[in-house]
Structure formats: structure tokens, C-alpha cells
Protein backbone atom coordinates (compact mmCIF):
# COMPACT_ATOMS: atom_id res chain seq x y z
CA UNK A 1 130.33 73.70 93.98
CA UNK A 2 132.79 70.92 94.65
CA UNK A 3 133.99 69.67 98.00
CA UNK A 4 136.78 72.44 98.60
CA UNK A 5 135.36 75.32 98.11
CA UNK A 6 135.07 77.48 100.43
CA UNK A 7 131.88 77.54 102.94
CA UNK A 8 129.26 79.72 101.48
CA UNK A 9 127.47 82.21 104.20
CA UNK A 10 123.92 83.26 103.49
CA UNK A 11 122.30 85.23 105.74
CA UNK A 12 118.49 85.58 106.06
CA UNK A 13 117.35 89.14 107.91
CA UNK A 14 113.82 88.49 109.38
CA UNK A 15 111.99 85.76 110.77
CA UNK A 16 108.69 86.33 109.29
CA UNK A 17 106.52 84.36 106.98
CA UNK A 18 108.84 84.87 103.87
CA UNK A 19 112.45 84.64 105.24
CA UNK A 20 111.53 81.44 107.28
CA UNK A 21 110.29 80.43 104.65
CA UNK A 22 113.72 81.11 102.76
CA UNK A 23 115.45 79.89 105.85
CA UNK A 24 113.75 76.42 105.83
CA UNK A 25 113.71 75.57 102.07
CA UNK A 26 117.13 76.34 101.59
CA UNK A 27 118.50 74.72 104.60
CA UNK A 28 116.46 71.26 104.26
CA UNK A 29 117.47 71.18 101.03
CA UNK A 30 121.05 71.68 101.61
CA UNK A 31 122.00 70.08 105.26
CA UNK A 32 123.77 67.06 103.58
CA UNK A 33 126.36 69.51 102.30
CA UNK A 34 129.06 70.60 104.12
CA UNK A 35 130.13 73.79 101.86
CA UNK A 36 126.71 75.84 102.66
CA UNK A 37 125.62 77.31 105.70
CA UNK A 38 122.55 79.11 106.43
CA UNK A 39 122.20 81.87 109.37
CA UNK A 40 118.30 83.56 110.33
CA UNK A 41 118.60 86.86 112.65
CA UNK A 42 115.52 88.19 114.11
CA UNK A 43 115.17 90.41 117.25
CA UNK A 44 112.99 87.70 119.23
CA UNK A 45 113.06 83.86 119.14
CA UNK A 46 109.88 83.38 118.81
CA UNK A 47 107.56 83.79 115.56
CA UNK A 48 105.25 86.41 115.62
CA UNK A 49 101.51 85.04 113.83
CA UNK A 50 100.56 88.57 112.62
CA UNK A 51 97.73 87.11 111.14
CA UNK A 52 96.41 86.51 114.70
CA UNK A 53 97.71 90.34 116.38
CA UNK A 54 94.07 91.24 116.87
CA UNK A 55 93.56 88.70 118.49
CA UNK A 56 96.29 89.28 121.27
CA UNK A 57 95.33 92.91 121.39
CA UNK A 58 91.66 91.98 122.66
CA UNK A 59 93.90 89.57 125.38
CA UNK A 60 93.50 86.29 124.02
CA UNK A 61 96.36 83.61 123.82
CA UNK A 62 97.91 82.67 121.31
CA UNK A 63 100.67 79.78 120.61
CA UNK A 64 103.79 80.38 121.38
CA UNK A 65 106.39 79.30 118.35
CA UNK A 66 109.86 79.18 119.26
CA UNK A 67 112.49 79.62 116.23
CA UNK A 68 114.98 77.29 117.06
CA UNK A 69 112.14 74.74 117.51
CA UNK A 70 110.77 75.38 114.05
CA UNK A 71 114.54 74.72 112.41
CA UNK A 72 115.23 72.25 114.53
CA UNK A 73 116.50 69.87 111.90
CA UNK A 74 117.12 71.47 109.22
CA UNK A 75 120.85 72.80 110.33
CA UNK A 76 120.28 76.16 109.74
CA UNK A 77 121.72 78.68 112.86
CA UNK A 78 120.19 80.95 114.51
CA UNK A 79 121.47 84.77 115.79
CA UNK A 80 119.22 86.41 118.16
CA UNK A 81 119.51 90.75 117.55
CA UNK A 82 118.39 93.58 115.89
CA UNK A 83 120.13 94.66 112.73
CA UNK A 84 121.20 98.25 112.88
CA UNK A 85 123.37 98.16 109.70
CA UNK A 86 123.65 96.28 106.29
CA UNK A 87 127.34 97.26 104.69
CA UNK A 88 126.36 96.11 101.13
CA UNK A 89 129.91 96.78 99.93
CA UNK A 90 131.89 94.65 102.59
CA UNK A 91 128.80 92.31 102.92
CA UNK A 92 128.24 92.69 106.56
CA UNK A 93 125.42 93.32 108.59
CA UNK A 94 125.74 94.83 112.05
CA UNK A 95 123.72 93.17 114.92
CA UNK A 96 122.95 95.21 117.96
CA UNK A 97 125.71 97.85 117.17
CA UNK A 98 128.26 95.07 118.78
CA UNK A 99 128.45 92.04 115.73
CA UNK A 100 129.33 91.83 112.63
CA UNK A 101 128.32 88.78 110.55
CA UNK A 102 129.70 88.16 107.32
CA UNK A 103 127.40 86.88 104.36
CA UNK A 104 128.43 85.96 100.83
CA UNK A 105 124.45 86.02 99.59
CA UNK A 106 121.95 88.33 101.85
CA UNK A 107 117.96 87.69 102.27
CA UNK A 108 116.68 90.81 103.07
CA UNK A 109 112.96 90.04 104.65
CA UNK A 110 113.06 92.91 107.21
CA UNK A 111 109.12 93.34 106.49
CA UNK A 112 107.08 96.49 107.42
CA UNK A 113 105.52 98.19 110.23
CA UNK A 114 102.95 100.63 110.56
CA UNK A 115 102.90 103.87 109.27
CA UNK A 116 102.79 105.71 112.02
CA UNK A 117 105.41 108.66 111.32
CA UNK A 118 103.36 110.81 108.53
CA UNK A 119 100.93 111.64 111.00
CA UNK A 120 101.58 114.25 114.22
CA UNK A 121 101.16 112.28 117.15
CA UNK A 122 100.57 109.17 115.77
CA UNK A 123 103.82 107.82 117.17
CA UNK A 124 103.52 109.24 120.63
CA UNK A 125 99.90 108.74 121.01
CA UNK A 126 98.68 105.67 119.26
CA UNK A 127 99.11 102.08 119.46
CA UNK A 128 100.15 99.89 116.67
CA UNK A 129 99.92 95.96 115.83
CA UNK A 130 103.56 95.70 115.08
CA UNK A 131 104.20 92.82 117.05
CA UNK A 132 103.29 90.99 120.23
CA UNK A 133 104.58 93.48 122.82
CA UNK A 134 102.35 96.46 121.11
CA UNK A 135 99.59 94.51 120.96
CA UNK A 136 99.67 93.34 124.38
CA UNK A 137 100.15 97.24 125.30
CA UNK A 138 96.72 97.81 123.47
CA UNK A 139 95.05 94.89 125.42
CA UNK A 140 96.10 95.91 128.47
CA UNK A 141 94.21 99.36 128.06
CA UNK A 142 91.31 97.85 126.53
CA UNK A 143 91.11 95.61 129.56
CA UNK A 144 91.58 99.16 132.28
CA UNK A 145 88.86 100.87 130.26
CA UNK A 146 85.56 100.95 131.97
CA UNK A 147 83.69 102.55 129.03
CA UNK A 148 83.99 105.41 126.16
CA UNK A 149 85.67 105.05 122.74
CA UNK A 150 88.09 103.38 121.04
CA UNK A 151 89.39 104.90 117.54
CA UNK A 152 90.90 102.60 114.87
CA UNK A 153 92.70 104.63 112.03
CA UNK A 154 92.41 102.71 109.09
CA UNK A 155 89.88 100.87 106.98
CA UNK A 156 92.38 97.91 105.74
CA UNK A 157 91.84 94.74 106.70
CA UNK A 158 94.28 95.13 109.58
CA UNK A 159 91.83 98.08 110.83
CA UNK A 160 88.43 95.60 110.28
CA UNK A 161 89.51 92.75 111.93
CA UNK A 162 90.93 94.50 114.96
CA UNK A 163 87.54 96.71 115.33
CA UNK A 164 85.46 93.45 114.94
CA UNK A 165 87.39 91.66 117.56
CA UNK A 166 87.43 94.76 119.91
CA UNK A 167 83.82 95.26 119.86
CA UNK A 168 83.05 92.01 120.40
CA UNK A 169 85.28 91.22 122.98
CA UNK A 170 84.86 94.36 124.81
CA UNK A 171 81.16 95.31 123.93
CA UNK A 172 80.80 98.04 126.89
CA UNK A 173 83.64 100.18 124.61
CA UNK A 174 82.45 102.14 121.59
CA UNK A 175 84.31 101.35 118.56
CA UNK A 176 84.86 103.78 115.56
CA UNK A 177 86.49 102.68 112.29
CA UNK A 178 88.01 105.61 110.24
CA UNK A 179 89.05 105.75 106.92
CA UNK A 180 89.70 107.38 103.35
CA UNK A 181 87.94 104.10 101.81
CA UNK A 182 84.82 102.17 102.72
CA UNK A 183 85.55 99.04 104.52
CA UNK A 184 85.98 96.08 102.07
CA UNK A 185 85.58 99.00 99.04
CA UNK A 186 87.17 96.27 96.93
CA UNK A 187 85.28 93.26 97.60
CA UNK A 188 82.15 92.17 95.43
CA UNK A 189 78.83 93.43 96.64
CA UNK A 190 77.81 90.44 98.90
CA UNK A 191 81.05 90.09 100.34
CA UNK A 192 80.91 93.75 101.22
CA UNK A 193 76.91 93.51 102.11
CA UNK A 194 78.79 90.48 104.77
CA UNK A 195 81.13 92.63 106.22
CA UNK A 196 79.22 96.18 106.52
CA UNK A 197 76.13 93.92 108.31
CA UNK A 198 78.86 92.23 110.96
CA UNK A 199 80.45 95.73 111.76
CA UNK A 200 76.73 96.84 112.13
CA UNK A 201 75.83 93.87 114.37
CA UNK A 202 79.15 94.14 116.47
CA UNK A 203 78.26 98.02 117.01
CA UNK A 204 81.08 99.36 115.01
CA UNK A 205 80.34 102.57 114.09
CA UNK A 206 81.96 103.16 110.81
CA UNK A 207 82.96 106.73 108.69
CA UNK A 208 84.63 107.07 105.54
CA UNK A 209 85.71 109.60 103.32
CA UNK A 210 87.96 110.94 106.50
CA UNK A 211 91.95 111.41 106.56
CA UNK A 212 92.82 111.76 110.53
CA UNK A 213 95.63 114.55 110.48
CA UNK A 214 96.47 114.55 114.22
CA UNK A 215 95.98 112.41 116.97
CA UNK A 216 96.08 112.81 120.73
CA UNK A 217 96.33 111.87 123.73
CA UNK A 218 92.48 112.02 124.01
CA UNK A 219 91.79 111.22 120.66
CA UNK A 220 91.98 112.19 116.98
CA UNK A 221 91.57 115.32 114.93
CA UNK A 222 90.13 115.31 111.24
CA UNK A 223 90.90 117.20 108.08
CA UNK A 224 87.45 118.66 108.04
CA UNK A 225 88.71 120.03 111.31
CA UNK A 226 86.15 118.30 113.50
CA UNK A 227 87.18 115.70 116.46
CA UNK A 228 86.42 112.13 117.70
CA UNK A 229 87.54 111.96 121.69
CA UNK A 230 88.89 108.61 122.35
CA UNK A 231 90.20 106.66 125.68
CA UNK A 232 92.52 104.84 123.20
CA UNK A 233 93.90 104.81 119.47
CA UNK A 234 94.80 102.01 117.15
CA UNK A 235 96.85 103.29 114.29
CA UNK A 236 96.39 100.48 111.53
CA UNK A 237 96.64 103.09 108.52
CA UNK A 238 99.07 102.07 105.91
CA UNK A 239 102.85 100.29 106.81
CA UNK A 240 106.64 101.68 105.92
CA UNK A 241 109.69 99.43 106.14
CA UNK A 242 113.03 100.29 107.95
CA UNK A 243 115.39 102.66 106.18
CA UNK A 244 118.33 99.79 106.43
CA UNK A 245 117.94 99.20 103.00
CA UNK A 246 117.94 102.47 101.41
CA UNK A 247 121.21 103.32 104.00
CA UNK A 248 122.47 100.03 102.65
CA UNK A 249 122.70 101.79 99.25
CA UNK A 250 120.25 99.48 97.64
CA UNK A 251 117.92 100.28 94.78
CA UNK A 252 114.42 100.63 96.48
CA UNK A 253 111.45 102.61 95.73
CA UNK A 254 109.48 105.69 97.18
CA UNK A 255 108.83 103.60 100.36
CA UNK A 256 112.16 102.24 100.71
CA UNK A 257 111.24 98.82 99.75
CA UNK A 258 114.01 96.73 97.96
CA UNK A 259 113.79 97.00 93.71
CA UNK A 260 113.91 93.16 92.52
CA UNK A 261 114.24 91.37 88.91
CA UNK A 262 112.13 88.58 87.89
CA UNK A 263 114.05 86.17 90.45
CA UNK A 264 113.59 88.26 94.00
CA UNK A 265 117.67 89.60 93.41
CA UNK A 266 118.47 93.53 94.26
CA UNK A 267 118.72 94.79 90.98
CA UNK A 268 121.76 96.96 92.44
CA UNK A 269 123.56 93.84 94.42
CA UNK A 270 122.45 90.55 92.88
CA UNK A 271 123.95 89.00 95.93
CA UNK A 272 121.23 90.63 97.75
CA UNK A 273 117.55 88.70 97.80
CA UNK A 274 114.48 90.50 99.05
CA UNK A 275 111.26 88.87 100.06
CA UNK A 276 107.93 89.73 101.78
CA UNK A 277 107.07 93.64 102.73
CA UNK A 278 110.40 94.82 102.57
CA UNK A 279 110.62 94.30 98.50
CA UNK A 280 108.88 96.01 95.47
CA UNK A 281 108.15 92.72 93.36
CA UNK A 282 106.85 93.49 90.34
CA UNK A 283 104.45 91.18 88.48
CA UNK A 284 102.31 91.37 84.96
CA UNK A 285 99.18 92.88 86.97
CA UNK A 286 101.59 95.37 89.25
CA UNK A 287 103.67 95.51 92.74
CA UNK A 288 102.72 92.58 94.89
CA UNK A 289 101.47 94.19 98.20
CA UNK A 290 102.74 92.58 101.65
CA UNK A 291 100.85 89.32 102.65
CA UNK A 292 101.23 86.12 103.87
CA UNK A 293 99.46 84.69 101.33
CA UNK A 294 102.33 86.07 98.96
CA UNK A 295 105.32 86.02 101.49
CA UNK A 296 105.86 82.41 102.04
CA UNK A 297 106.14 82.11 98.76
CA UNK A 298 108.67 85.21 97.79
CA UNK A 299 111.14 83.34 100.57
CA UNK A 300 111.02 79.99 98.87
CA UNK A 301 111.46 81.56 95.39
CA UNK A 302 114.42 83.39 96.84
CA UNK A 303 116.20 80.07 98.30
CA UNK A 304 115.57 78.08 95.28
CA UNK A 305 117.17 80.67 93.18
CA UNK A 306 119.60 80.66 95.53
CA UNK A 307 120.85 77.05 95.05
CA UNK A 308 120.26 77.96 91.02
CA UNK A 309 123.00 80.58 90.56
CA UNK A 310 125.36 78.19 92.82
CA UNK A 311 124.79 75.66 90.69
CA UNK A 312 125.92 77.64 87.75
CA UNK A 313 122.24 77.53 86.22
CA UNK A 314 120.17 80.94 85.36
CA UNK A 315 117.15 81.36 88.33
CA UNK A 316 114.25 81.03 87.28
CA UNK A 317 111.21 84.18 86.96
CA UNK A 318 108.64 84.84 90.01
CA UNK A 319 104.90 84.92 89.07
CA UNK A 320 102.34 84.68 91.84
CA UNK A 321 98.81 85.16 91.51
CA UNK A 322 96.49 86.18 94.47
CA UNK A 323 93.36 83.15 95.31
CA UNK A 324 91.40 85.08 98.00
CA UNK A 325 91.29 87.59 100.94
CA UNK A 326 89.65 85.75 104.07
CA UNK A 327 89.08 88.79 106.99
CA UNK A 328 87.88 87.54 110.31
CA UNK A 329 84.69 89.30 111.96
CA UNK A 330 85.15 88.30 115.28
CA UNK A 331 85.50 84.82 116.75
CA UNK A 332 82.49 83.25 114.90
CA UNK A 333 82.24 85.06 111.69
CA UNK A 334 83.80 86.13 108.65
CA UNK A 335 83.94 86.62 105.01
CA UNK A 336 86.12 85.28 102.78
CA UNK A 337 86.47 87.10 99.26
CA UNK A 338 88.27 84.84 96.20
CA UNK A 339 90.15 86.84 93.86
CA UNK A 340 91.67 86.45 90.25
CA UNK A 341 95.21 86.30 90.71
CA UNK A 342 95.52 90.30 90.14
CA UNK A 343 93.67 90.42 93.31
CA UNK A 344 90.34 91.28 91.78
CA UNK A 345 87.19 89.77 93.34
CA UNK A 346 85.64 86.96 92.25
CA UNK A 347 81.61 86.35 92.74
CA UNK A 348 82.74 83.43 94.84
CA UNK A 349 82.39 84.42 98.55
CA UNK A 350 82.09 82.58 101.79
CA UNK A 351 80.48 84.18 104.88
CA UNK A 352 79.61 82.92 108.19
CA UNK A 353 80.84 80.11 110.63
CA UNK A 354 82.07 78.55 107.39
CA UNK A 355 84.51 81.45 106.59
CA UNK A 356 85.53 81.60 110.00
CA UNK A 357 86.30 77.68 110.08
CA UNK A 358 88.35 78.96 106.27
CA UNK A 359 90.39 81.69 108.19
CA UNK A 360 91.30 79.49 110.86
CA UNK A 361 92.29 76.72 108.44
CA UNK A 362 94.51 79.34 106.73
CA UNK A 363 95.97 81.34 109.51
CA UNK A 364 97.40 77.52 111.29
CA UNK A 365 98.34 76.62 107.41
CA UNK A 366 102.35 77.43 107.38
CA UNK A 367 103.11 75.51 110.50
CA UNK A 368 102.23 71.89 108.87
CA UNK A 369 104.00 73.71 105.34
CA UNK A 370 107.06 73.75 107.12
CA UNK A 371 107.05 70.59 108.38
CA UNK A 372 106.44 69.74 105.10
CA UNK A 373 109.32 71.78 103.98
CA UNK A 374 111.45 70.28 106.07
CA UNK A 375 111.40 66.67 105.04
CA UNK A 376 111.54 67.63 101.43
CA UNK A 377 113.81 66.17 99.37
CA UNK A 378 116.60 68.28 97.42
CA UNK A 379 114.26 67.73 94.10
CA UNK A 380 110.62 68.34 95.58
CA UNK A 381 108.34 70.78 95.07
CA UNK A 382 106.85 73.28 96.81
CA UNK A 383 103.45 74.03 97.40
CA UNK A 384 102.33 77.08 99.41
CA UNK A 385 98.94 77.93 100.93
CA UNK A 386 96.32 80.31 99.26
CA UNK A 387 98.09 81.56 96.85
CA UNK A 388 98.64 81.00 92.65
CA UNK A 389 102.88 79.87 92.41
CA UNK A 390 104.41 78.58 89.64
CA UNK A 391 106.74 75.71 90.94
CA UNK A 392 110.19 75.42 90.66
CA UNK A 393 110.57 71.73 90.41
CA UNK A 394 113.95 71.27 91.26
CA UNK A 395 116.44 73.65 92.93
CA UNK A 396 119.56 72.29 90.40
């Protein structure tokens, strides 16, 4: 682009670990020029750690990030608002039913949310981890209940780390994990042996094989039509993303998560990016599944391919591999599980105080990445945390 062309817009939906991601790289590496401008839009300013939800829903603190704090710098904007329509055709997005921004290239990082529709009840009766407000809903029961049960639907890693850090924070409360799967089916034995013992030591009484089909207000029904009562419910089964993008008239797949090509574009609207949960990446060992190990990494891809095509140069292909799983156990335990990059387990495993200390170490990791991020260079590199990313060396 030369001097007097016009001022291109891109607009990054979502303030999560990917598009801040996309929001940083592509700013820092662009706040020099004059004929770029780069907008986030999230519904709060500040960031939510999901990594660390469990740990607000038990009522410990947390830091507080502010947005504007973490771009400070970098000369992106920032629009405070929920998005309640993408127009893919005009290339406007519609912020609290009463804006309209205008974008010339769209990040779509709108992420996911529990799963909480496909099940009667589930919505009305259960609480969720979606963000800080829910889970400060959940710890304010927790914190009312004198004793009986509390039910968390969903053997994830989402569904073990929240019943660890219940039961241990909250030890007069019964806690009972359900799922279809055994917790950590996928891990090798001794990571498994790790977790089952910690769930058994915490008092976590686990079953699986089950599919909940109802839940309510006192609790949760079961396909084998038995019951479990329960003084409160944690719905941590599965996630679904908003249905912006499929109104949008984008290409997405049987959950409504944006199709991609090899360098994170809609394959319907190539002016469209998607990153994190809210797009169906596909790589050689399948669809990469929603993390932040794999996020922050989708949102820099995005931005550098970004500054590619404006450059008049071909993007570059995605490929990520996975490096491990780390689940906390409480506040003094954990196991962490490396993989191969197709997320398979490795017989490398850390347990203990020493995969806690791991956790921790990844969970604060973005925060100096950013900074990092920020400073960069128009030519540097980027290097995210646990995760396998082949570098783009150079954005033009």
C-alpha cells in the first residue's frame, strides 16, 4: 500500500486469547503506518483468564486485566459492546443493536460457550463457566450451601478441574463428576492413575458411562432413568458458538463454527479471518479443538496473513501441533500430560507440586507474550506458549 490509499479498517470480534492475540500482532507491527487501523470489540473491558474460571467459581481472586491497558501502545482502538449482527455483504457489524462499524477485513474470534441448550433445563437450571459473572453466580451458592451435593455435568477438563477445586475448597459439599467418558480417558495410564487418585483423595465421587438428559432445579435426571439430587449444578458438558456467523451467511460447519483454508480466511468471504473456538481449522491430524494453547496462535497467524495479502504476497499455510494438556487438581496438585502434536499422549507426564508450579507457569504465560508482542519489530518472530507453530518470519 502506498501513502494515499485509503485507510484500511480491520475489525477484530472478541477479546479472547486468539483475537488479542490478532489485535496485538497486527497493531505493533503496523502503528508506524498511517493507512491501517485496527479496532477490538468485546462486551467487557476487561480479559477474562478462562483458564483460571474454576478458580473464581470456588471465590478466589483473580487479576483483574483491563483491555485498554493491555493495547496500550500498540494504537489499536477499542469499542466496548456486544455484536448482535455481522452483514458480510456490506461489511458491517452491528454493536448493541445501535452501531454500525465498518470493516474492510473482519477477525471473527467470537469463541464458544457452553453447551447448555441440547439439554432440558440445562439453561434454566444450571450454572455455566462462561465468564466471570457466571462463575461468580456459582461461587456465591457454593459459599450459601451448608452441606449436600454439588453435580458437575461433564468429564472434560473444564468438568475435572472445577470438581477438584470445589471439593477442596468446600470439603463439607459432596461433589459428583458425571460423564459419557472416564475422566482423563485419553491420557496415558500414569497420568490417568494421577488424576483418578486426586479426585479420590479430594472426595470426588466420580460415574461414567452416564448421559444426564434433564436437569432440575434439585438436581439431574439420567438416561437410565435414575436421579442424583443436587443443591447446585455445573453444566461443563461440551461448548457451541453464537449463531452470528452462520446468520452472517458464512460457510461453517455442523456447530456453526467458521470453515477456514490453510491461512485462517472464510472460505466463503476471504475478507473474513476466523480464529480460536469460533473456527473449524483443519490440520493433517483433524479439526483443531478450542484451546489456549492453540488460540493465541490462530490470532497471530490470522494478523500476519493479514499484512501478507496487503502486501500483495500469497499468506502463508497454518500448521500447529499440540505439546501437552496440564489440568489442575486443586491448588497444590496436578498432572500434566505431553502430547504428540495430534494431541496423543506421550509417556512423559508430570504430577504433583511440580505440575502445579507447570500450570501456573502456563496459565500467567500470555501476559509477558504480549508484552513481548508488543515491542516486536515489523520483521520478528513469534513464539507462542505450549504449543508446536511453524513461524512466519516476517509479515511482508
Amino acid at each position: 500500500m502506498n501513502a494515499t490509499t485509503r485507510q484500511h479498517e480491520v475489525l477484530v470480534l472478541g477479546a479472547g486469547y486468539a483475537g488479542l492475540s490478532a489485535t496485538i500482532q497486527l497493531a505493533a507491527r503496523t502503528r508506524k503506518r498511517g493507512n491501517l487501523r485496527v479496532t477490538l470489540v468485546n462486551p467487557y473491558d476487561t480479559f477474562t483468564e478462562r483458564l483460571r474460571l474454576h478458580l473464581t467459581a470456588t471465590g478466589q481472586e483473580t487479576a483483574q486485566l483491563n483491555i485498554p491497558e493491555l493495547l496500550d501502545g500498540t494504537g489499536a482502538g477499542f469499542v466496548r459492546g456486544w455484536v448482535t449482527a455481522v452483514d458480510a455483504g456490506a461489511k458491517t457489524v452491528r454493536i448493541d443493536d445501535d452501531r454500525v462499524l465498518r470493516y474492510d477485513t473482519l477477525v471473527y474470534g467470537l469463541g464458544s460457550i457452553a453447551d447448555s441448550a441440547t439439554v432440558p433445563g440445562a439453561d434454566d437450571h444450571a450454572y455455566t463457566l462462561d465468564g466471570p459473572q457466571d462463575a461468580a453466580l456459582l461461587a456465591e451458592r457454593l459459599a450459601g450451601l451448608d452441606g449436600g451435593t454439588v453435580v458437575v455435568c461433564g468429564s472434560g477438563l473444564t468438568g475435572i478441574e472445577a470438581a477438584a477445586e470445589i471439593a477442596e475448597r468446600h470439603p463439607r459439599l459432596q461433589v459428583v463428576l458425571l460423564g459419557r467418558r472416564a475422566p482423563g480417558a485419553s491420557m496415558h495410564p500414569k497420568a490417568k492413575a494421577h488424576l483418578d487418585a486426586a479426585l479420590a483423595r479430594l472426595g470426588v465421587r466420580v460415574r461414567s458411562g452416564v448421559e444426564v438428559v434433564k436437569v432440575l432445579p434439585d438436581g439431574v435426571e439420567l438416561a437410565d432413568g435414575s436421579g442424583i439430587p443436587a443443591a447446585a449444578v455445573l453444566w461443563t458438558s461440551g461448548t457451541r458458538v453464537p449463531p452470528l456467523a452462520t446468520a452472517a451467511g458464512l460457510a461453517v460447519d455442523e456447530r456453526g463454527r467458521v470453515l477456514t483454508d490453510s491461512a485462517l480466511r472464510s472460505v466463503s468471504h476471504p475478507d473474513v479471518y476466523a480464529v480460536g473456538d469460533a473456527a473449524a481449522i483443519r490440520q493433517g491430524y483433524g479439526v483443531m479443538h478450542g484451546t489456549c494453547q492453540g488460540g493465541m496462535p490462530t490470532g497471530v497467524h490470522a494478523a500476519l496473513s493479514i499484512l501478507r495479502v496487503l502486501a500483495g504476497k500469497d499468506p502463508k499455510p497454518f500448521r500447529f501441533g499440540y505439546y501437552h494438556t496440564p489440568v489442575s487438581l486443586g491448588r497444590n496438585d496436578a498432572v500434566v500430560q505431553f502430547t504428540r502434536p495430534d494431541d496423543s499422549p506421550r509417556r512423559i507426564v508430570l504430577t504433583g507440586k511440580r505440575a502445579a508450579r507447570y500450570k501456573e507457569t502456563v496459565s500467567a504465560a500470555p501476559w509477558p507474550t504480549f508484552a513481548r508482542m508488543k515491542k516486536m519489530p515489523a520483521s520478528g518472530a513469534f513464539w507462542p506458549h505450549g504449543g508446536r507453530y511453524t513461524r512466519t518470519r516476517s509479515a511482508t
